[in-house]
N, C-alpha and C. Protein backbone atom coordinates (compact mmCIF):
# COMPACT_ATOMS: atom_id res chain seq x y z
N UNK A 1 -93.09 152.71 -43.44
CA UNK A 1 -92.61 152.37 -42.10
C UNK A 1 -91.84 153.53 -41.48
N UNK A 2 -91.36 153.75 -42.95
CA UNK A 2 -90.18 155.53 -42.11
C UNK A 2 -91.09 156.62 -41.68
N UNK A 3 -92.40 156.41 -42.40
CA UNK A 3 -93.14 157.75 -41.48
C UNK A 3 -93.66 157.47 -40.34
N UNK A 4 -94.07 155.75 -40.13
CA UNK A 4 -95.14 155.55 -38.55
C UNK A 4 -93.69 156.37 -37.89
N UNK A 5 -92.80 155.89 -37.98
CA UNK A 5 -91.63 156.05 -37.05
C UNK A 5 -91.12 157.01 -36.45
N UNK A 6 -91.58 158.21 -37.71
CA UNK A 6 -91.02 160.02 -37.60
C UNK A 6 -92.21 160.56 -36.81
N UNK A 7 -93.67 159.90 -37.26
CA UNK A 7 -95.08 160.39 -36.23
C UNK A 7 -94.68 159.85 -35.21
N UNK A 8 -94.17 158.64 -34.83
CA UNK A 8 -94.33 157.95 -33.57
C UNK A 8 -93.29 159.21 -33.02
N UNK A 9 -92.23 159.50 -33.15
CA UNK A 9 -91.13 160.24 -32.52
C UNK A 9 -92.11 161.51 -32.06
N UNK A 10 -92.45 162.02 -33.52
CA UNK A 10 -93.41 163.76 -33.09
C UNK A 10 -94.62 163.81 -32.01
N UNK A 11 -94.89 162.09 -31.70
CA UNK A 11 -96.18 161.74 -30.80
C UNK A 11 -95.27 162.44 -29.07
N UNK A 12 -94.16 162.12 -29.02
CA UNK A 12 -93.89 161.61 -28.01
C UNK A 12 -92.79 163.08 -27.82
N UNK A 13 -92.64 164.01 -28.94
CA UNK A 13 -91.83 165.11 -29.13
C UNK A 13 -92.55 165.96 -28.65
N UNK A 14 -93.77 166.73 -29.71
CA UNK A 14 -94.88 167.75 -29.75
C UNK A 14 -96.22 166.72 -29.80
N UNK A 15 -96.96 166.19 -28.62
CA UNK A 15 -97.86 165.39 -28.99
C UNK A 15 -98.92 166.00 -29.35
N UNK A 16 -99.37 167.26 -29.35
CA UNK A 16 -100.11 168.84 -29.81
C UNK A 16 -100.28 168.64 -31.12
N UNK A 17 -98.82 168.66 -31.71
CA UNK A 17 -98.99 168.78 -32.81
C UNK A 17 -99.68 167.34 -33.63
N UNK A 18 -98.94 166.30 -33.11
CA UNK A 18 -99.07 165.12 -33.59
C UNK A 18 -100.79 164.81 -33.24
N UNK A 19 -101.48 165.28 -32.70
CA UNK A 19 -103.05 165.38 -32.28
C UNK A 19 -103.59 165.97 -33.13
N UNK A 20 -103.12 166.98 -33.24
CA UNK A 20 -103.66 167.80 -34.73
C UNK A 20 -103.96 167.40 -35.99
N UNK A 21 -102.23 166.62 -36.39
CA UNK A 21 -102.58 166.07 -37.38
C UNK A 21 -103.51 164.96 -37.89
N UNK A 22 -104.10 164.00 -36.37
CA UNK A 22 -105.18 162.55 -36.66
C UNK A 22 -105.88 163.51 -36.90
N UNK A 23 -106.53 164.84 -36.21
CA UNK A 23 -107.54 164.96 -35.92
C UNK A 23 -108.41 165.84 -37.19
N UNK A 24 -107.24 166.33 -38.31
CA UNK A 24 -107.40 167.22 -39.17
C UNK A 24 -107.66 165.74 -40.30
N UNK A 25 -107.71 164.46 -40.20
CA UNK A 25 -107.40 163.41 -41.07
C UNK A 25 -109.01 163.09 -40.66
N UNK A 26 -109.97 162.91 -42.17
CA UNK A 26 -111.34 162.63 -41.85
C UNK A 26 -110.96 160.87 -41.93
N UNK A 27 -110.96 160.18 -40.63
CA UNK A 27 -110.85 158.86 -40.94
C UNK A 27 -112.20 158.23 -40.88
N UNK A 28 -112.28 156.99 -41.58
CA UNK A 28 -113.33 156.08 -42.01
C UNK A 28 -113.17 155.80 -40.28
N UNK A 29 -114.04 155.37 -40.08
CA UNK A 29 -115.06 154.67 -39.06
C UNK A 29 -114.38 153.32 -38.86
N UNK A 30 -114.24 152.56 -40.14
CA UNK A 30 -113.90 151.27 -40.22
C UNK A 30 -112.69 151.38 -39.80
N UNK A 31 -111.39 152.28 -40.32
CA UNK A 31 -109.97 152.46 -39.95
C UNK A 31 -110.07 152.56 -38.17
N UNK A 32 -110.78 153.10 -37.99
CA UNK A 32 -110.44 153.15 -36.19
C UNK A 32 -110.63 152.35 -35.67
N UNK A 33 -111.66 151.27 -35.84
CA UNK A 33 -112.24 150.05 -35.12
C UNK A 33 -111.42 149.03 -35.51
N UNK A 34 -110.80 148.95 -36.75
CA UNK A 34 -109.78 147.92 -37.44
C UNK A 34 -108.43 148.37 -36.45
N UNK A 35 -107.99 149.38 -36.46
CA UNK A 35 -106.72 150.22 -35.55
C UNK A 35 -106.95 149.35 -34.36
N UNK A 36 -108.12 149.87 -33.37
CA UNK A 36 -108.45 149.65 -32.21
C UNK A 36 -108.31 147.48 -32.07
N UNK A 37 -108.74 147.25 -32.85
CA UNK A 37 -108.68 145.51 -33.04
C UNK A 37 -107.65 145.77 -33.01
N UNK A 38 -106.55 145.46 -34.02
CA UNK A 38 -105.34 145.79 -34.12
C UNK A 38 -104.29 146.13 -32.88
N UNK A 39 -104.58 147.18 -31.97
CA UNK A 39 -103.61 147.70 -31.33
C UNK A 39 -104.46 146.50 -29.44
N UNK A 40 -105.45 146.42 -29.60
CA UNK A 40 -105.97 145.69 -28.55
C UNK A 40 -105.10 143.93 -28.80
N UNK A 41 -105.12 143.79 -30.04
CA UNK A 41 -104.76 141.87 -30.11
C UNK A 41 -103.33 142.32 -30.31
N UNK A 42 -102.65 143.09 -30.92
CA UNK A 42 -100.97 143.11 -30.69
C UNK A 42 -100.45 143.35 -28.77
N UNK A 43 -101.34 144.10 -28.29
CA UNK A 43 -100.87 144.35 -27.25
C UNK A 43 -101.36 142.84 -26.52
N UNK A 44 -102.50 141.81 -26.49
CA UNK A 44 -102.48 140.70 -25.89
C UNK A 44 -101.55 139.98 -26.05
N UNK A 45 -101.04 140.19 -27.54
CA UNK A 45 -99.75 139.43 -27.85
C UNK A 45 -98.59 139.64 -27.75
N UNK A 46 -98.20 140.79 -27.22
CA UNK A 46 -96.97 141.19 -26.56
C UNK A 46 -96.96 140.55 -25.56
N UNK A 47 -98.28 141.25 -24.41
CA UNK A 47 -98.09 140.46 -22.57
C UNK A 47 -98.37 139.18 -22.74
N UNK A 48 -98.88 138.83 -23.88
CA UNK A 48 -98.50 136.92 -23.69
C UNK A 48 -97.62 136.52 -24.15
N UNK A 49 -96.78 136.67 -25.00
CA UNK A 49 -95.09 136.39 -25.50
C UNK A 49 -94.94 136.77 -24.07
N UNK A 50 -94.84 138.10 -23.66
CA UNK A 50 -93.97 138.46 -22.79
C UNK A 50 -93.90 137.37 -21.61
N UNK A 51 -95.01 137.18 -21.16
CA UNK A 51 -95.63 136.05 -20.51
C UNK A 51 -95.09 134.57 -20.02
N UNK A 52 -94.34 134.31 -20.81
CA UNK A 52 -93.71 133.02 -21.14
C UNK A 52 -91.80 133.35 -20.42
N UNK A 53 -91.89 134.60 -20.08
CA UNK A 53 -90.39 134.17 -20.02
C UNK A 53 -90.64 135.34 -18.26
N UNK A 54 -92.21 135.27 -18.06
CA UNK A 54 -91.86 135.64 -16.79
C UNK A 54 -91.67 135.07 -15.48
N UNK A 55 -91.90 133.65 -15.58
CA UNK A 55 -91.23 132.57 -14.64
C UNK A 55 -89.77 132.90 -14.42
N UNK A 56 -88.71 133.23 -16.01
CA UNK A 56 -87.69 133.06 -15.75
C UNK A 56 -86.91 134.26 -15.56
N UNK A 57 -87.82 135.44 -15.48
CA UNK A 57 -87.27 136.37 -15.10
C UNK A 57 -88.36 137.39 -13.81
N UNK A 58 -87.40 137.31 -12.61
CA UNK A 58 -88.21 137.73 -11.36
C UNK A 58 -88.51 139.53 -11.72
N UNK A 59 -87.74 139.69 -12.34
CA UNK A 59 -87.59 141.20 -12.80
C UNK A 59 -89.36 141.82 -13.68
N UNK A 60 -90.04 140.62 -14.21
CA UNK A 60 -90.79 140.68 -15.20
C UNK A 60 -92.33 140.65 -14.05
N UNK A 61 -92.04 140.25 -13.65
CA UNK A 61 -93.29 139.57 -12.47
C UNK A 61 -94.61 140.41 -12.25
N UNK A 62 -93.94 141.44 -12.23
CA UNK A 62 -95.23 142.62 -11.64
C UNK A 62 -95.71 142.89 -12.40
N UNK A 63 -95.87 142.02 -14.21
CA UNK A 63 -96.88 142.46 -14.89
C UNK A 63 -98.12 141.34 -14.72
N UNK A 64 -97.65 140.27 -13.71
CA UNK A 64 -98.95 139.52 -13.77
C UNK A 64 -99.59 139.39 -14.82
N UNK A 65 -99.01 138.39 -15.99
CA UNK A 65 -99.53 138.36 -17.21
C UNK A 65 -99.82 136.75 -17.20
N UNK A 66 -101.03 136.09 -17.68
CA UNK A 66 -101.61 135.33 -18.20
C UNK A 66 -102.63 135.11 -17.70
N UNK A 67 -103.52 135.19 -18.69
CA UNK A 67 -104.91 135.50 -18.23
C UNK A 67 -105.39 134.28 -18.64
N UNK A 68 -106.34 133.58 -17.53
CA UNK A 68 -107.29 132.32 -18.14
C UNK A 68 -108.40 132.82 -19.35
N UNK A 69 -108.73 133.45 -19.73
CA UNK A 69 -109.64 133.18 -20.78
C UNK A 69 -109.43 134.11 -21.85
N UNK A 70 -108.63 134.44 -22.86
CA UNK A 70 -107.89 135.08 -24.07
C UNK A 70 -108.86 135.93 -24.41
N UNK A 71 -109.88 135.21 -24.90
CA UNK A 71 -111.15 135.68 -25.93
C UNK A 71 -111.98 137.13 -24.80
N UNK A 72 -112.14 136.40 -23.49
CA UNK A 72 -112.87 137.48 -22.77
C UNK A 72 -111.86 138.47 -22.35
N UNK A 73 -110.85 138.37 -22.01
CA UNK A 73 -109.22 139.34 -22.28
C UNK A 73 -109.93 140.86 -23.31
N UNK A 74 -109.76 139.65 -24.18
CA UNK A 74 -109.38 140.80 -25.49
C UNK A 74 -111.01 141.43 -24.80
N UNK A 75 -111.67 140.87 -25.02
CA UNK A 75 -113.16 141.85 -25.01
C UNK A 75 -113.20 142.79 -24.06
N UNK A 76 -112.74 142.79 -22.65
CA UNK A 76 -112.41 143.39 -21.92
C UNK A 76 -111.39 144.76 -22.08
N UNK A 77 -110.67 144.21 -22.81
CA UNK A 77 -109.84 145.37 -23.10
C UNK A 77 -110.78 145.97 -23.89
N UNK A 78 -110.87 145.57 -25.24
CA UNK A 78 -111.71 146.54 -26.26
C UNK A 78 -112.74 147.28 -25.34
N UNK A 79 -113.83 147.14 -24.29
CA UNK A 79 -114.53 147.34 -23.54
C UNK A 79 -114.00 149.17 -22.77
N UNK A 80 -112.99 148.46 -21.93
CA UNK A 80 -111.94 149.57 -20.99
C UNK A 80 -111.86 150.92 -22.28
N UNK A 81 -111.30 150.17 -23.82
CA UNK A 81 -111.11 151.37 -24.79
C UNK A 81 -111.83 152.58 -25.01
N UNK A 82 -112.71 151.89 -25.23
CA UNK A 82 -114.36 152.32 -25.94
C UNK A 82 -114.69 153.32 -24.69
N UNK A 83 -114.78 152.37 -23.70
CA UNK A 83 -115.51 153.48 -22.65
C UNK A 83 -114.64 154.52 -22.16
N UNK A 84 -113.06 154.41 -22.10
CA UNK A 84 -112.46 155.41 -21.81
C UNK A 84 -112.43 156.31 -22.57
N UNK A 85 -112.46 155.97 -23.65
CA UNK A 85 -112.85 157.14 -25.15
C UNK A 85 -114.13 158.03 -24.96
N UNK A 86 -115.34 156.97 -24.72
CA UNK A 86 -116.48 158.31 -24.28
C UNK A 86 -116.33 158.49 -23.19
N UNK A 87 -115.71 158.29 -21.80
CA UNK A 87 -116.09 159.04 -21.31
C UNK A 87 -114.78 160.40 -20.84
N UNK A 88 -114.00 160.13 -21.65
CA UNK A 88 -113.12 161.33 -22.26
C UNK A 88 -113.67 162.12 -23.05
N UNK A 89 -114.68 161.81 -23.80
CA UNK A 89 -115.45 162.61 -24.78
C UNK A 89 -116.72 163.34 -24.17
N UNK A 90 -117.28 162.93 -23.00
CA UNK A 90 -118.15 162.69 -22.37
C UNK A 90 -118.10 164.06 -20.88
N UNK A 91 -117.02 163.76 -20.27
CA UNK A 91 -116.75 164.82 -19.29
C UNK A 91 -115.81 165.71 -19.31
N UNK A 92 -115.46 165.88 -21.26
CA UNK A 92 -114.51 166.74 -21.16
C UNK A 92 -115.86 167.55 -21.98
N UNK A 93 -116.84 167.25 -22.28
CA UNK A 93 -118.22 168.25 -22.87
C UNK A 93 -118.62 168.79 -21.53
N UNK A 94 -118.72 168.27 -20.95
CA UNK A 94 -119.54 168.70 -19.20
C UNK A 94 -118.85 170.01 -19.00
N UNK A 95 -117.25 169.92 -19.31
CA UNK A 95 -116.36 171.47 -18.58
C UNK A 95 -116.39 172.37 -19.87
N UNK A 96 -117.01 172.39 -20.91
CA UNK A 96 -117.07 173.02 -22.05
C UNK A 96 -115.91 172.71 -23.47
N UNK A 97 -115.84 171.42 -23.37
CA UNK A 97 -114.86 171.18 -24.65
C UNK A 97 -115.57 170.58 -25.66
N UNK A 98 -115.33 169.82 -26.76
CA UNK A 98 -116.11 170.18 -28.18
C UNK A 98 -115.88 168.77 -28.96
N UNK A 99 -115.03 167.93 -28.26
CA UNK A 99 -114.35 166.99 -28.52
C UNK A 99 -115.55 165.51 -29.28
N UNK A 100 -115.60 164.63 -30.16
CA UNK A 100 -116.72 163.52 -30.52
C UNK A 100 -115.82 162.60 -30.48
N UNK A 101 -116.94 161.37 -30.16
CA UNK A 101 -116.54 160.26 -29.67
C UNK A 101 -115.69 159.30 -31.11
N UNK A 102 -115.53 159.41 -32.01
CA UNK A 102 -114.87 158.99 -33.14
C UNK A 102 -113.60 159.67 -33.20
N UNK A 103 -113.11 160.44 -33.57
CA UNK A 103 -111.77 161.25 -33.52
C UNK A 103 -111.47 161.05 -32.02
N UNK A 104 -111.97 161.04 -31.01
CA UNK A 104 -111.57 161.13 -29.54
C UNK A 104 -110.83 159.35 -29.40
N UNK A 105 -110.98 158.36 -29.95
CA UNK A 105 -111.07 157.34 -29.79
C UNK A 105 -109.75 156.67 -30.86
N UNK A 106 -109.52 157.51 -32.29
CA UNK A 106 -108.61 157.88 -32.83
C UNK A 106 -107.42 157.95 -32.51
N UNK A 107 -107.27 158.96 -31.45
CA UNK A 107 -106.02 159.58 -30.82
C UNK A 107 -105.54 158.60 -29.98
N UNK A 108 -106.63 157.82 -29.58
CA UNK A 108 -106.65 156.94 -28.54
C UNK A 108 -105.95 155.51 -28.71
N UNK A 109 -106.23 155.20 -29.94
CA UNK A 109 -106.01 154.32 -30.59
C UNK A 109 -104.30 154.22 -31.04
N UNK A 110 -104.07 155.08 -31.02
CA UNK A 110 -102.52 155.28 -31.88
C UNK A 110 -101.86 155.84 -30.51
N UNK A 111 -102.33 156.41 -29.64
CA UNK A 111 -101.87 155.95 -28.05
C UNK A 111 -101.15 155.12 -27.57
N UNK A 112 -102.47 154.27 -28.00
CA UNK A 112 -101.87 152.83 -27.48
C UNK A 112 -100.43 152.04 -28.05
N UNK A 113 -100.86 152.42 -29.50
CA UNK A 113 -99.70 151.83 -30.07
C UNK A 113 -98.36 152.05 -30.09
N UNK A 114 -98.34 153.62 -30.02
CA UNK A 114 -97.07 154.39 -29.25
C UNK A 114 -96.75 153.56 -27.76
N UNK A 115 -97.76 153.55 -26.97
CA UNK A 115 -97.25 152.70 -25.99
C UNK A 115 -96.91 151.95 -25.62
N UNK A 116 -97.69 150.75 -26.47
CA UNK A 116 -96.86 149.53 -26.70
C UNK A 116 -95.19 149.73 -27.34
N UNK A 117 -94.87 149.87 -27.86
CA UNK A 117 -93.37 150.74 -28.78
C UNK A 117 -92.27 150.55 -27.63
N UNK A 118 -92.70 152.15 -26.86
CA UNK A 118 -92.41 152.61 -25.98
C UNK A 118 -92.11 151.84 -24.54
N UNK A 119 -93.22 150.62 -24.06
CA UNK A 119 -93.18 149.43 -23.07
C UNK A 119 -91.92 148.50 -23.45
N UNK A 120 -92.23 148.62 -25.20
CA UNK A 120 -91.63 146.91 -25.58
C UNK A 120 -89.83 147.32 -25.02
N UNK A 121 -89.42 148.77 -25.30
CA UNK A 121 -88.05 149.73 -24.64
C UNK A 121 -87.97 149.53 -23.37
N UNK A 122 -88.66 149.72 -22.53
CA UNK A 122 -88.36 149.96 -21.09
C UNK A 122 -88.53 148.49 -20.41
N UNK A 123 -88.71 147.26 -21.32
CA UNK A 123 -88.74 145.99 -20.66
C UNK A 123 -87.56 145.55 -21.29
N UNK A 124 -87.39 145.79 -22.22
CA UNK A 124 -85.68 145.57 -22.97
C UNK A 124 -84.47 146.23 -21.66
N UNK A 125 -84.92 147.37 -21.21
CA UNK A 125 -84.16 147.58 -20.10
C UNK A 125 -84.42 147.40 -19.23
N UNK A 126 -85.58 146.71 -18.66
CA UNK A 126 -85.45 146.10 -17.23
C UNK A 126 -84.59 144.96 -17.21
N UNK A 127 -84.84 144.22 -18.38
CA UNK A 127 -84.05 143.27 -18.48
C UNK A 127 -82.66 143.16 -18.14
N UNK A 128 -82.29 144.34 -18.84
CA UNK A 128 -81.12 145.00 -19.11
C UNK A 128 -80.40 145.14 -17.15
N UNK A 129 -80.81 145.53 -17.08
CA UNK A 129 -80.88 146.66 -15.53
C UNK A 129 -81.87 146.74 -14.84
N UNK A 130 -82.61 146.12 -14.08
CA UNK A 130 -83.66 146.02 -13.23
C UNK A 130 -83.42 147.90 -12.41
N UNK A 131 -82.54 148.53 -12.00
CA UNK A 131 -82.60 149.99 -11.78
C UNK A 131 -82.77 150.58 -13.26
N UNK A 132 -81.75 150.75 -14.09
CA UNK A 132 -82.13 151.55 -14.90
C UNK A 132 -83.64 151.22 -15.74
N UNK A 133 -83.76 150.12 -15.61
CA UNK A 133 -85.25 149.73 -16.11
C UNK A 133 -86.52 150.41 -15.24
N UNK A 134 -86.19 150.16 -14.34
CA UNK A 134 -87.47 150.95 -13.38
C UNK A 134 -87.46 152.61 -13.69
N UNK A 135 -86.30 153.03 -14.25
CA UNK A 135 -86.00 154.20 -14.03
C UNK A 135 -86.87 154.76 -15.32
N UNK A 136 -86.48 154.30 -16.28
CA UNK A 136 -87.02 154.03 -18.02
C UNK A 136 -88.85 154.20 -17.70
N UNK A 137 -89.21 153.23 -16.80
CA UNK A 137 -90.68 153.35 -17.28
C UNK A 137 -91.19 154.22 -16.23
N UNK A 138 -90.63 154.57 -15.28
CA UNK A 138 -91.25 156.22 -14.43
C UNK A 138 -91.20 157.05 -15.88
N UNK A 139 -90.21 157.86 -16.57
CA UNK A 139 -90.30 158.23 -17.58
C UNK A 139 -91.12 158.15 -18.53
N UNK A 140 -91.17 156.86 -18.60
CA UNK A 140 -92.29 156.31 -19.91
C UNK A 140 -93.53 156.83 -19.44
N UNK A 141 -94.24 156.27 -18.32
CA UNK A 141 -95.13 156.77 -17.66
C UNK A 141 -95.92 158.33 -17.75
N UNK A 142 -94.69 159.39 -17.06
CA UNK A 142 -95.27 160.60 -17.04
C UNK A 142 -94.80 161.16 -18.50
N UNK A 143 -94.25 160.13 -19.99
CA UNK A 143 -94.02 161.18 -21.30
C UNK A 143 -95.55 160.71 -22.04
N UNK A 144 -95.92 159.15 -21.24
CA UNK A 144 -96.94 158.59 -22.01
C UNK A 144 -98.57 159.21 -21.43
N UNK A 145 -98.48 159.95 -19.98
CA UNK A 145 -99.27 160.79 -19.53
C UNK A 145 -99.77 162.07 -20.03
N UNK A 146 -98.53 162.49 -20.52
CA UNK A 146 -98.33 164.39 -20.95
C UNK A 146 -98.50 163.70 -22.33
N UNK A 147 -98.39 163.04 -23.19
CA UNK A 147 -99.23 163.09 -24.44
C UNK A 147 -100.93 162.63 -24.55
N UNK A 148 -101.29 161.82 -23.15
CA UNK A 148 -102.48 161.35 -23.30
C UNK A 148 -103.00 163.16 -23.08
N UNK A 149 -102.50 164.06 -22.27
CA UNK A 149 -103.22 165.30 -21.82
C UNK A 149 -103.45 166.09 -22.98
N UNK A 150 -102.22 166.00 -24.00
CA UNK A 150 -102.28 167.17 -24.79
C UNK A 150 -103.18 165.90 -25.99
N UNK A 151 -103.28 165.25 -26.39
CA UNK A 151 -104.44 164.35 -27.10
C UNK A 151 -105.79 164.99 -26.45
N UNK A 152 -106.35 164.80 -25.53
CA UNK A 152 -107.23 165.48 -24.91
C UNK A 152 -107.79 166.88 -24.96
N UNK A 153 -106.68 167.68 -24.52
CA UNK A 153 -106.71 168.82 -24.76
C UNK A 153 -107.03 169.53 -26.19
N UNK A 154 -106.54 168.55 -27.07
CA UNK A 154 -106.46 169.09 -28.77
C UNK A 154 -108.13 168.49 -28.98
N UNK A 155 -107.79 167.57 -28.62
CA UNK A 155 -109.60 166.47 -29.01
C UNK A 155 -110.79 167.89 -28.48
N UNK A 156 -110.26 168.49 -27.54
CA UNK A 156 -111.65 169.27 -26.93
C UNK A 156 -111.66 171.07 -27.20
N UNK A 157 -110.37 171.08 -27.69
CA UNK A 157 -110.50 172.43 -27.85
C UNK A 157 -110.01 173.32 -26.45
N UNK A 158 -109.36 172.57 -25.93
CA UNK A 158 -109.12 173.55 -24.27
C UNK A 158 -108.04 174.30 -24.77
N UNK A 159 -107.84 175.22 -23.51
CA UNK A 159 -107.23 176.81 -23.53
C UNK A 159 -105.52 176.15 -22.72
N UNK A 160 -105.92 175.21 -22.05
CA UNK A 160 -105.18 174.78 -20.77
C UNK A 160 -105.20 173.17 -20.48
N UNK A 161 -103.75 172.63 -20.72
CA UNK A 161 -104.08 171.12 -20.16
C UNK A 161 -104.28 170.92 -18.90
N UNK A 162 -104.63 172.00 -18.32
CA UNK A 162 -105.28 171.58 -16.41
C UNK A 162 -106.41 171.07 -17.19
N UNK A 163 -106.93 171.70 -17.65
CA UNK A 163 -108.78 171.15 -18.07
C UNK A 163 -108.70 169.65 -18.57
N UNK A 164 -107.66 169.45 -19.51
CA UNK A 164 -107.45 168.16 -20.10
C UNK A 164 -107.15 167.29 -18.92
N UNK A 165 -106.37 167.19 -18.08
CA UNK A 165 -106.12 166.87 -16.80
C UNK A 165 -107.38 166.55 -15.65
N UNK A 166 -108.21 167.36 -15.93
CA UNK A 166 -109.39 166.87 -15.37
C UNK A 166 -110.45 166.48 -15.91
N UNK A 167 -110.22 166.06 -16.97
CA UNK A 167 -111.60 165.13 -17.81
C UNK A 167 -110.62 164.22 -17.21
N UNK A 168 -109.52 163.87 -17.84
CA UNK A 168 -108.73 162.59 -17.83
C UNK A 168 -108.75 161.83 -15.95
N UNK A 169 -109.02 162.83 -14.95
CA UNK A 169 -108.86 162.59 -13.93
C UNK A 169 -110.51 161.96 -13.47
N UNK A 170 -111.35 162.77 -13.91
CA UNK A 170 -113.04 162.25 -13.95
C UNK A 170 -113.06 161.12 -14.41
N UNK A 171 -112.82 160.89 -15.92
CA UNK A 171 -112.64 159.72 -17.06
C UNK A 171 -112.21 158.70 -16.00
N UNK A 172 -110.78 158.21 -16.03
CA UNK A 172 -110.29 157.43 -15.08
C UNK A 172 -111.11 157.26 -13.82
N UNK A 173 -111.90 157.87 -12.72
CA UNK A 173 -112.53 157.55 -11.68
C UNK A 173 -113.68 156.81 -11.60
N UNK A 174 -114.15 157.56 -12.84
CA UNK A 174 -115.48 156.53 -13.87
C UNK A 174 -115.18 154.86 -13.97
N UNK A 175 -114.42 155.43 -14.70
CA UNK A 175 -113.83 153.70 -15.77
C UNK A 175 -113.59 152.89 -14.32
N UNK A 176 -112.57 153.18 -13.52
CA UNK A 176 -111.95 152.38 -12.29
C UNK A 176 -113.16 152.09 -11.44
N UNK A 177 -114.45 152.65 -11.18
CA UNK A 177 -115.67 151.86 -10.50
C UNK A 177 -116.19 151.04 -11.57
N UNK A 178 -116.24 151.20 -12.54
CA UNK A 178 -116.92 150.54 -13.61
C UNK A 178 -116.20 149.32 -13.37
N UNK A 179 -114.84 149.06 -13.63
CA UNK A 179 -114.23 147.78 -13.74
C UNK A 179 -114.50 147.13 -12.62
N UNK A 180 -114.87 147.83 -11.38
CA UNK A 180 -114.41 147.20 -10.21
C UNK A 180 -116.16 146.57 -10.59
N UNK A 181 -117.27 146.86 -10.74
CA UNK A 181 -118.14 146.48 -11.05
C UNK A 181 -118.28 145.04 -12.05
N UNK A 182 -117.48 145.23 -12.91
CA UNK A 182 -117.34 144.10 -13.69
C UNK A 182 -116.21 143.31 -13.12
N UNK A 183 -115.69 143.92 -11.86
CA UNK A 183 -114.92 142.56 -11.61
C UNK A 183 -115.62 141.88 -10.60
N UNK A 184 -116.76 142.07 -10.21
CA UNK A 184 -117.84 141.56 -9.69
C UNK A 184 -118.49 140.55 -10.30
N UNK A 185 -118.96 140.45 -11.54
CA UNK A 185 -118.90 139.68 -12.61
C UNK A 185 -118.01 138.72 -13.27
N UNK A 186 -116.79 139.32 -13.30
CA UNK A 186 -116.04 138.21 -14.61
C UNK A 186 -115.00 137.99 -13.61
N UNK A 187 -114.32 138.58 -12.51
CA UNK A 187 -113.49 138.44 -11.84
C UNK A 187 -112.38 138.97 -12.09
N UNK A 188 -111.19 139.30 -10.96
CA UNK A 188 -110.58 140.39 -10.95
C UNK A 188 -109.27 140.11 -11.75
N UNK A 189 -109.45 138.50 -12.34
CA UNK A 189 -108.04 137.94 -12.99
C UNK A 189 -108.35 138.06 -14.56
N UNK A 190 -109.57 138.61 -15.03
CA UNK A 190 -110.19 138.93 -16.33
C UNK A 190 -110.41 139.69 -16.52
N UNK A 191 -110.48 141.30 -15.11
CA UNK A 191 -110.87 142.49 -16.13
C UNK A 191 -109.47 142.95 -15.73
N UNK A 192 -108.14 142.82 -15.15
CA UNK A 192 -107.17 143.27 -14.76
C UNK A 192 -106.85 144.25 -13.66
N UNK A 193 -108.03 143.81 -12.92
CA UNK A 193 -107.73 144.60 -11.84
C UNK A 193 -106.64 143.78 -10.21
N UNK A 194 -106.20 144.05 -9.43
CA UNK A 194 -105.67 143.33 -8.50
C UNK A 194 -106.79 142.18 -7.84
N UNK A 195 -106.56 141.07 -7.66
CA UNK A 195 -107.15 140.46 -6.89
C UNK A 195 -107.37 140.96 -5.47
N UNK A 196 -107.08 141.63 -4.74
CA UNK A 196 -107.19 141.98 -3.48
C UNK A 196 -107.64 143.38 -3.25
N UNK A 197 -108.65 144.16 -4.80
CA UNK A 197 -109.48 145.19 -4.43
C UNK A 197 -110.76 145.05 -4.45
């Protein structure tokens, strides 16, 4: 537990380095998809605990958490994962990076889980302080950004996280029509997008 804790810190310290090290780790196939389960159903189960006490706190609201159908939730998310993984893997090959869709998905994976960590903090202080709370997750935001870049950047071999910066900027433009596509389909209260796009 004392080491997730010292990686989780070096994720969020030198995330370069901490990229290096998944990426130098030949992981089983099975470990990432078990991770990825894992970090997809803890995080449903955070925003649904969380969920329950956002009636009673107005402060909590803007996460719009409870979703009518759990099971298609989770699939959805796992879905968003997967595809943000290739197509991080996908258009960061287009600008000349080197990066595969298994290790790319890796980094991705333990991302998340750092982020969850990191959320479960900055809602402890909204609570806390509705200002200093807002203040906490701007922070969280652009420390949980600048490690998704340098994850990227390490995944592909770039010279420069501008380059990482623009897969991640392609990636994201992709994924965000895609959803809006499937929220055509499943609706906009199941793939998490706003009702009113």
């Amino acid at each position: 537990m004392s080491f997730l804790w010292s990686f989780m810190v070096l994720t969020l310290r030198q995330p370069g380095v901490a990229a290096r090290t998944i990426l130098l780790r030949q992981w089983p196939h099975e470990a990432i998809w078990t991770g990825l389960f894992l970090a997809i159903v803890l995080n449903e189960l955070f925003f649904g605990a969380l969920g329950l006490y956002v009636t009673k706190s107005s402060d909590l609201a803007m996460f719009g958490l409870s979703p009518k159908h759990p099971g298609l939730s989770l699939f959805l998310s796992a879905l968003r994962s997967v595809g943000f993984a290739a197509l991080l893997t996908y258009c960061g090959r287009l600008i000349g990076g080197t990066a595969r869709f298994m290790p790319m998905l890796s980094l991705l994976v333990w991302d998340q889980l750092v982020q969850l960590v990191v959320m479960a903090g900055g809602i402890a202080a909204l609570l806390a302080s509705p200002t200093f709370g807002s203040i906490v997750f701007l922070v969280i935001g652009l420390v949980m950004f600048f490690v998704l870049l340098n994850f990227v950047n390490e995944a592909h071999g770039f010279a420069s996280l501008w380059y990482a910066f623009a897969v991640v900027l392609m990636a994201t433009i992709v994924l965000f029509f895609s959803m809006l596509f499937l929220d055509g389909l499943f609706g906009p209260a199941n793939t998490g997008l706003p009702t009113n796009v």
